[in-house]
C-alpha atoms as a PDB file:
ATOM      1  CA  UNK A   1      -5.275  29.554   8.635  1.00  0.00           C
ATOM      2  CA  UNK A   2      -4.634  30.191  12.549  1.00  0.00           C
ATOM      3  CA  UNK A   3      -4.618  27.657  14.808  1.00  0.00           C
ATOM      4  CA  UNK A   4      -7.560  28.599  16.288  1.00  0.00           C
ATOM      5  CA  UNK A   5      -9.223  27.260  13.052  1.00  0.00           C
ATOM      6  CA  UNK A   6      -8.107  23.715  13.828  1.00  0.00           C
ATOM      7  CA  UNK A   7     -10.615  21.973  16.644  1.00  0.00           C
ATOM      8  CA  UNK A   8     -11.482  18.084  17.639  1.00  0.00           C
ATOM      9  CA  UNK A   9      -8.433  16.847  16.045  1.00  0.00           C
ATOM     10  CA  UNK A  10      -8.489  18.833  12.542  1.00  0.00           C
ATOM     11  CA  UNK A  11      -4.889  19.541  12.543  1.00  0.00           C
ATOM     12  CA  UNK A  12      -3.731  16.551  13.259  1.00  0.00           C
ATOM     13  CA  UNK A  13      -5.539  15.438   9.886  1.00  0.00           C
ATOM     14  CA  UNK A  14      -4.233  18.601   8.083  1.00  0.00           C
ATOM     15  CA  UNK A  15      -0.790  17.777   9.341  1.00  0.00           C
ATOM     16  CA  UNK A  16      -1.136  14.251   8.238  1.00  0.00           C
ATOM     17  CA  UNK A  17      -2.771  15.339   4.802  1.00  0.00           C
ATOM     18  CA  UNK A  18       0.121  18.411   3.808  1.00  0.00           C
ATOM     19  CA  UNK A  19       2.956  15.630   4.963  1.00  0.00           C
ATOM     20  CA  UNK A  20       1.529  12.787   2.619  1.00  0.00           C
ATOM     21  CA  UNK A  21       1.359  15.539  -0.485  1.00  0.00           C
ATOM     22  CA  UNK A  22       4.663  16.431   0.263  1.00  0.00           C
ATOM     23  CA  UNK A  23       5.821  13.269   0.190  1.00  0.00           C
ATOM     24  CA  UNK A  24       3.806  11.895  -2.723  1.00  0.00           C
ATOM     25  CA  UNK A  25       5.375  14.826  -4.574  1.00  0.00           C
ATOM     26  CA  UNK A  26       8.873  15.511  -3.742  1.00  0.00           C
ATOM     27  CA  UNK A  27       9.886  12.204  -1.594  1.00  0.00           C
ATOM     28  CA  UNK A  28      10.236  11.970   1.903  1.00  0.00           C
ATOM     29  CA  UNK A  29      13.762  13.948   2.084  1.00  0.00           C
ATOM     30  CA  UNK A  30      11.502  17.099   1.332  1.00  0.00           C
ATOM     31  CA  UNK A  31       9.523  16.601   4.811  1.00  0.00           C
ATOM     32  CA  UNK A  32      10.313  18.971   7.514  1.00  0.00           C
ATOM     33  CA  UNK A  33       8.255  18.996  10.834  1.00  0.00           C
ATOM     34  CA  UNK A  34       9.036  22.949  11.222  1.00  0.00           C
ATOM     35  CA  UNK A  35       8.207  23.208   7.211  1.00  0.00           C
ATOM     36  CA  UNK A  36       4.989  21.403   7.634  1.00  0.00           C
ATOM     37  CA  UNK A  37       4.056  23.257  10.782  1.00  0.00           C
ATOM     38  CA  UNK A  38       4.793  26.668   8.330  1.00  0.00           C
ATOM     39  CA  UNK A  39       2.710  25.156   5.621  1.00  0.00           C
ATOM     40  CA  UNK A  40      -0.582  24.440   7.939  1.00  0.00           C
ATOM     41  CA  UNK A  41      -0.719  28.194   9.406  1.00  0.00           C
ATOM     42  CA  UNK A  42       0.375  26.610  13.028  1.00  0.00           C
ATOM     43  CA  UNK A  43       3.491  26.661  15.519  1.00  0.00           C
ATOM     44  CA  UNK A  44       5.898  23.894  15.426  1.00  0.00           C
ATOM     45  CA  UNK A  45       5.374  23.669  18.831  1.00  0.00           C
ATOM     46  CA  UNK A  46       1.534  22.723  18.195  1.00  0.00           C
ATOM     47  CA  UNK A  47       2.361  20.055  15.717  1.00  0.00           C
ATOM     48  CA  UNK A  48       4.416  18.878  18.111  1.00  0.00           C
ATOM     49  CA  UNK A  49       1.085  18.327  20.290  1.00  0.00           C
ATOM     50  CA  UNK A  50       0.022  15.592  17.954  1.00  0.00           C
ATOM     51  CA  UNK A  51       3.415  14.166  16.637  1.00  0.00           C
ATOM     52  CA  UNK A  52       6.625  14.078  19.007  1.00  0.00           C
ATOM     53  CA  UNK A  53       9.151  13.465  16.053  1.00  0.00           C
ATOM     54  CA  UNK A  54       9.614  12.979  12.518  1.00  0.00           C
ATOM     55  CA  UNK A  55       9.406   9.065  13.061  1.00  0.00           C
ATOM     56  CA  UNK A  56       6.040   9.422  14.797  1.00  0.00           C
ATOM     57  CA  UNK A  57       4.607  11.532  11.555  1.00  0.00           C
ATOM     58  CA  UNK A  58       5.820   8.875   9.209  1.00  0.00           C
ATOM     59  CA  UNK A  59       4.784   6.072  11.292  1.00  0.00           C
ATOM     60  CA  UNK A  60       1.008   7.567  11.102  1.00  0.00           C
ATOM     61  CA  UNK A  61       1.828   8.392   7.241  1.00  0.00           C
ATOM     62  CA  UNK A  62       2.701   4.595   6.880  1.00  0.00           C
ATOM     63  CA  UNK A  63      -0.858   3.435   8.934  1.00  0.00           C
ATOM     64  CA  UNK A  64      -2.638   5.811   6.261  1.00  0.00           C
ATOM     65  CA  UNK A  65      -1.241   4.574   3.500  1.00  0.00           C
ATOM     66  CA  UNK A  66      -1.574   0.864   4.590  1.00  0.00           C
ATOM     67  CA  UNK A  67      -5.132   1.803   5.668  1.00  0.00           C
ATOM     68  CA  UNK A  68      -6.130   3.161   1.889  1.00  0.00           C
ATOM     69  CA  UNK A  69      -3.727   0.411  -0.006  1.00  0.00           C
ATOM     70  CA  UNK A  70      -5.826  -2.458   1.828  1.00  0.00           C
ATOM     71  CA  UNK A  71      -9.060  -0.962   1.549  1.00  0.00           C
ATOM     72  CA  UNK A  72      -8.519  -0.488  -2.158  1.00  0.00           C
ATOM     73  CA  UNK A  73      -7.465  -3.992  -2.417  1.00  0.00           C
ATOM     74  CA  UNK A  74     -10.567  -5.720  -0.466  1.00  0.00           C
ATOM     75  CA  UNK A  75     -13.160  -3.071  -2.844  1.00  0.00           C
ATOM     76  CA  UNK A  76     -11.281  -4.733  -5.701  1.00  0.00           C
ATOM     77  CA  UNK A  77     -11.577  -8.083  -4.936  1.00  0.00           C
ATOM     78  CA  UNK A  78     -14.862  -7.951  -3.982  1.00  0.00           C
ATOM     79  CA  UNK A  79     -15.188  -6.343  -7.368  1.00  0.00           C
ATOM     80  CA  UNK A  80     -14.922 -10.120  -8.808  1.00  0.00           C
ATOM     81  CA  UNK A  81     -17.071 -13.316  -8.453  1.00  0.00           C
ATOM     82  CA  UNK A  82     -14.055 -15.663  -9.576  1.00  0.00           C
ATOM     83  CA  UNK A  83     -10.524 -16.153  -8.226  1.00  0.00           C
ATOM     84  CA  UNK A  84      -8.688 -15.350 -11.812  1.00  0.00           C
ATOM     85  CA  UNK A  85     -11.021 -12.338 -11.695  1.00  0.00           C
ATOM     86  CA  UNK A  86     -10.169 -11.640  -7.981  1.00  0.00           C
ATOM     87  CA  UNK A  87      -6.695 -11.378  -8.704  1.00  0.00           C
ATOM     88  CA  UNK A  88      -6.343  -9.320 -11.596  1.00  0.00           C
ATOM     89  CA  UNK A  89      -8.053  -6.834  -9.762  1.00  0.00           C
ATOM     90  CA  UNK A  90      -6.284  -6.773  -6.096  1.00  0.00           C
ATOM     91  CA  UNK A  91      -3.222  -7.403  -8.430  1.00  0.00           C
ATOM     92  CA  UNK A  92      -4.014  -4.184 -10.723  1.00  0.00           C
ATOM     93  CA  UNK A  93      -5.065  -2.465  -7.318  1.00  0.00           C
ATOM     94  CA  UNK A  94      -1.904  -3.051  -5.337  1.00  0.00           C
ATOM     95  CA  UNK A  95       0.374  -1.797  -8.559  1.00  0.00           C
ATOM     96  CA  UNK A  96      -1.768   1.040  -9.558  1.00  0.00           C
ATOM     97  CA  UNK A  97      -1.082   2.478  -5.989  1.00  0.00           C
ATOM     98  CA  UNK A  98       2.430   1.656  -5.993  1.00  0.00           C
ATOM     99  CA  UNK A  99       2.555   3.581 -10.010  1.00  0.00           C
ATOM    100  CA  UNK A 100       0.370   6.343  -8.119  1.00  0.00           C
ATOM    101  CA  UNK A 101       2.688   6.863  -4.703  1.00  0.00           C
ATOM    102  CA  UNK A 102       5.868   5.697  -5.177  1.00  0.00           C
ATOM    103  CA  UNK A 103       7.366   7.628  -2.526  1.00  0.00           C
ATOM    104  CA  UNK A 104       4.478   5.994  -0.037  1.00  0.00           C
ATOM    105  CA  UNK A 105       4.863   2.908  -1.005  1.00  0.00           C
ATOM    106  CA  UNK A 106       8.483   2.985  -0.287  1.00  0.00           C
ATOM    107  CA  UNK A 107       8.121   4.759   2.913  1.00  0.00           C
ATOM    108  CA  UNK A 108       5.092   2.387   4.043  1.00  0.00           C
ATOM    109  CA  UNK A 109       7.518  -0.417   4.166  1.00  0.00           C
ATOM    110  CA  UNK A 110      10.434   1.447   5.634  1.00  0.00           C
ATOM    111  CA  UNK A 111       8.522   2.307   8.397  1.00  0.00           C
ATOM    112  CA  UNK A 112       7.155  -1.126   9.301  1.00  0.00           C
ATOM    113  CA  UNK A 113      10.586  -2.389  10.334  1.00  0.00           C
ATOM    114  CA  UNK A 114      11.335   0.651  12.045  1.00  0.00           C
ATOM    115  CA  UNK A 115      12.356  -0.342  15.602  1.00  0.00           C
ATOM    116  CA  UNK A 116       9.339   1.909  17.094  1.00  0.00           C
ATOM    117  CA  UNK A 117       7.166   0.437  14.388  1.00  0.00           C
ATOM    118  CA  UNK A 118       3.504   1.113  16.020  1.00  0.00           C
ATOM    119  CA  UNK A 119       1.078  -1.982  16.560  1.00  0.00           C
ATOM    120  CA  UNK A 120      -1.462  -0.199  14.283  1.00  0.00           C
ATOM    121  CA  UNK A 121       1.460  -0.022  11.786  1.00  0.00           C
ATOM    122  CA  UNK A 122       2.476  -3.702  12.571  1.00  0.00           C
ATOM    123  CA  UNK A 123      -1.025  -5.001  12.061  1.00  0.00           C
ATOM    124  CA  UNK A 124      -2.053  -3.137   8.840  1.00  0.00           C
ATOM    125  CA  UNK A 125       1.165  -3.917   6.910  1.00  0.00           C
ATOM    126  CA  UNK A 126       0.355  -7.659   7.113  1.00  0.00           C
ATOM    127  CA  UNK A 127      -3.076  -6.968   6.196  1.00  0.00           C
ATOM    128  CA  UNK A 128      -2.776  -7.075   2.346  1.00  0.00           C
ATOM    129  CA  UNK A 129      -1.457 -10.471   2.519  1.00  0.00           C
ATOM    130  CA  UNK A 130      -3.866 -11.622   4.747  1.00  0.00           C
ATOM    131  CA  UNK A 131      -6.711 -10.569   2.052  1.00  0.00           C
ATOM    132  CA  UNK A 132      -4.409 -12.906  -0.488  1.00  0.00           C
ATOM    133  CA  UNK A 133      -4.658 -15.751   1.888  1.00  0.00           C
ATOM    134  CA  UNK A 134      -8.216 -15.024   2.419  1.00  0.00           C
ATOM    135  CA  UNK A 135      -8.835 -15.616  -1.444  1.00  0.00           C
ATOM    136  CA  UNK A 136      -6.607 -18.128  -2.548  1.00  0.00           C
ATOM    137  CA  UNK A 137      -7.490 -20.533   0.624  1.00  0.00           C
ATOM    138  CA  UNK A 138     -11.327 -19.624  -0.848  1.00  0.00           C
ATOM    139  CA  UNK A 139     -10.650 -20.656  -4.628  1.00  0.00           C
ATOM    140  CA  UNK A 140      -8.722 -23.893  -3.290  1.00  0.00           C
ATOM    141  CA  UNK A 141     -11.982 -24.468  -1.344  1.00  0.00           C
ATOM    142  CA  UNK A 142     -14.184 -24.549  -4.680  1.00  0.00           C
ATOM    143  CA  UNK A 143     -11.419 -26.231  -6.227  1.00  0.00           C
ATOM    144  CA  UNK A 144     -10.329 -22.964  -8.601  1.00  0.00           C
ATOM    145  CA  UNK A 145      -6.935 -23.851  -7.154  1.00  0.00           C
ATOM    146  CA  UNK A 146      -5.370 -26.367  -7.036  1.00  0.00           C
ATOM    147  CA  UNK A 147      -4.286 -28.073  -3.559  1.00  0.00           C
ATOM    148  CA  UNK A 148      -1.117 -27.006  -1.729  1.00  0.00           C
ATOM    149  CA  UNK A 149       0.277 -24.638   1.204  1.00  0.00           C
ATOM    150  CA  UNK A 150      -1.783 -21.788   1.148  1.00  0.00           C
ATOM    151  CA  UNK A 151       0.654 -19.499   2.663  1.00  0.00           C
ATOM    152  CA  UNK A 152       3.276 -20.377   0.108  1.00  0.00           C
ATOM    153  CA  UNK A 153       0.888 -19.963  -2.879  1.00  0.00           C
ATOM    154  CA  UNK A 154      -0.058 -16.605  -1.355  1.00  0.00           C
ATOM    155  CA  UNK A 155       3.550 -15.286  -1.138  1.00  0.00           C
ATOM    156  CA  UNK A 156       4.221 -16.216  -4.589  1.00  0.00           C
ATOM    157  CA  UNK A 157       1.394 -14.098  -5.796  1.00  0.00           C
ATOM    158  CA  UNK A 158       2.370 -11.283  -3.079  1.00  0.00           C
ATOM    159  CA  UNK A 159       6.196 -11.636  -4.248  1.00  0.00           C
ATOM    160  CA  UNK A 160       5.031 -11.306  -8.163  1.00  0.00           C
ATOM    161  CA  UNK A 161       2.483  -8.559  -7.645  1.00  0.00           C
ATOM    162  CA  UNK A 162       4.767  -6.939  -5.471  1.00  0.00           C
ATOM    163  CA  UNK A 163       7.945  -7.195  -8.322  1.00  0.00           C
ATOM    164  CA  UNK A 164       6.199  -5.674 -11.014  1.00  0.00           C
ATOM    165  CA  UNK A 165       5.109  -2.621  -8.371  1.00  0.00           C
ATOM    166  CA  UNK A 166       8.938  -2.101  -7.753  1.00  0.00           C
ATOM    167  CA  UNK A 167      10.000  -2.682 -11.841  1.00  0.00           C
ATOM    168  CA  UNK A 168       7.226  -0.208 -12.548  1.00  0.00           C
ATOM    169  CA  UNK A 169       8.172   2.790  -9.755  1.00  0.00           C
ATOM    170  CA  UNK A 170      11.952   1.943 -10.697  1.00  0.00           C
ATOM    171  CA  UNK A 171      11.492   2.803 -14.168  1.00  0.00           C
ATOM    172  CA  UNK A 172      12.794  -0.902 -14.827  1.00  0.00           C
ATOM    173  CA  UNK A 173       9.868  -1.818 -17.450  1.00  0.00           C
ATOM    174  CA  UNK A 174      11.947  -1.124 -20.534  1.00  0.00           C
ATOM    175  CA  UNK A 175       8.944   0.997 -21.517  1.00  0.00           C
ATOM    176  CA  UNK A 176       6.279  -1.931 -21.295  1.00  0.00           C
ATOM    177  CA  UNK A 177       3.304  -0.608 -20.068  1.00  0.00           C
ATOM    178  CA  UNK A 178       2.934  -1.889 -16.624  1.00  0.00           C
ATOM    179  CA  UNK A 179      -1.053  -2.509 -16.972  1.00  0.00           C
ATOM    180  CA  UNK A 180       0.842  -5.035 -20.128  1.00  0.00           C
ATOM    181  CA  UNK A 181       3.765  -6.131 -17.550  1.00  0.00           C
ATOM    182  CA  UNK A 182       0.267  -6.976 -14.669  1.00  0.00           C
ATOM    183  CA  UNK A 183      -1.476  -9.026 -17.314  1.00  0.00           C
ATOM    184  CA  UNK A 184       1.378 -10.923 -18.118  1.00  0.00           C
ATOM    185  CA  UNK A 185       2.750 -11.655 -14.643  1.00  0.00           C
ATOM    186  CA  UNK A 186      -0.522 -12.319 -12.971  1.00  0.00           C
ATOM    187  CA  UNK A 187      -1.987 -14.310 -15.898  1.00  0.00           C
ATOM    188  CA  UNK A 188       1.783 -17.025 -15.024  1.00  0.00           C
ATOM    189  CA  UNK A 189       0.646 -17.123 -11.321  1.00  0.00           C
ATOM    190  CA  UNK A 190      -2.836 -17.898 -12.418  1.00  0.00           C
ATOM    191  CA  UNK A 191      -0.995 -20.648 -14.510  1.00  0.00           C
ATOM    192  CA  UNK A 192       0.881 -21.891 -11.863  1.00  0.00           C
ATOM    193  CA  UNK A 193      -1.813 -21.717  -9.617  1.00  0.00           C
ATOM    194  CA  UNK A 194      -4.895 -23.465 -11.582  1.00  0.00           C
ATOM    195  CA  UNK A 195      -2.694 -25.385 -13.623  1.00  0.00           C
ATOM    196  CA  UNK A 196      -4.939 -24.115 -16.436  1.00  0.00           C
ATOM    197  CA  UNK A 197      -3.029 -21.763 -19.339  1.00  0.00           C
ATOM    198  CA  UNK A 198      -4.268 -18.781 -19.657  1.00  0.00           C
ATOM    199  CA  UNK A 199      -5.168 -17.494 -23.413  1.00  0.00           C
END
């Protein structure tokens, strides 16, 4: 493709789309701005047009990836009519990206505390927790949870949804699979949370 293919922005979305495969499928070590520029049919010094540096690719990698992580999350949730139900699936959402880009994932949060984070960047990766707060300060409101700090209650279901992403992508699972590990770990928040065992 020449880059007289590429008009109102295209290759900046081609760019962005070749560096996320690359990544998804050989880690971010295997990303090269002159190897990308190769790989889209275009001059490194027209990539450069849309994206300065290396950290400026991987910041806008990170605001994708935060951008279709939290939109999977909220379709999930919304999924649901109850808070256990709401859970299980932003829970099962959040991991099965995490299972599904590892290499994203880990670069997603890297990026974030970068020192040139972007404010896009900044205000996406807090996002996903604000959709937890959203629906754990909801069930406490129709009494599905019990009272208590909503921010607190929130973290602990971030930190254990967030723990079995890492055990899972780490290979840490001992061979459980981690659909099995999910269940288990978000069925004990729900515990904790409604005070109510779950079967």
């Amino acid at each position: 493709m020449t880059e007289r293919a590429y008009h109102h922005g295209n290759l900046r979305q081609a760019l962005l789309e070749r560096a996320w495969a690359t990544i998804d499928d050989d880690g971010i070590d295997a990303l090269s701005l002159r190897q990308l520029a190769r790989d889209v049919g275009v001059s490194h010094g027209a990539s450069a047009r849309h994206f300065a540096d290396r950290t400026a690719l991987l910041d806008a990698i990170a605001v994708t990836g935060f951008t279709r992580m939290n939109d999977a999350l909220a379709a999930a949730a919304t999924t649901e009519t109850t808070f256990a139900g709401q859970l299980h699936a932003a829970g099962l959402a959040y991991i099965g990206f995490a299972v599904e880009h590892p290499a994203i994932l880990d670069l997603m949060y890297k990026a974030k505390h970068h020192p040139d984070a972007s404010p896009d960047l900044l205000g996406l990766s807090r996002a996903s927790m604000a959709v937890v707060v959203e629906f754990v300060g909801a069930a406490q409101a129709t009494g599905e949870v019990r009272p208590g700090d909503v921010e607190r209650q929130s973290l602990v279901v971030f930190a254990a949804v967030h723990g079995v992403a890492a055990l899972a992508t780490d290979d840490l699972l001992d061979g459980v699979p981690w659909r099995e590990a999910a269940d288990a770990t978000i069925d004990a928040v729900l515990s904790s949370l409604t005070g109510v065992a779950t079967p």
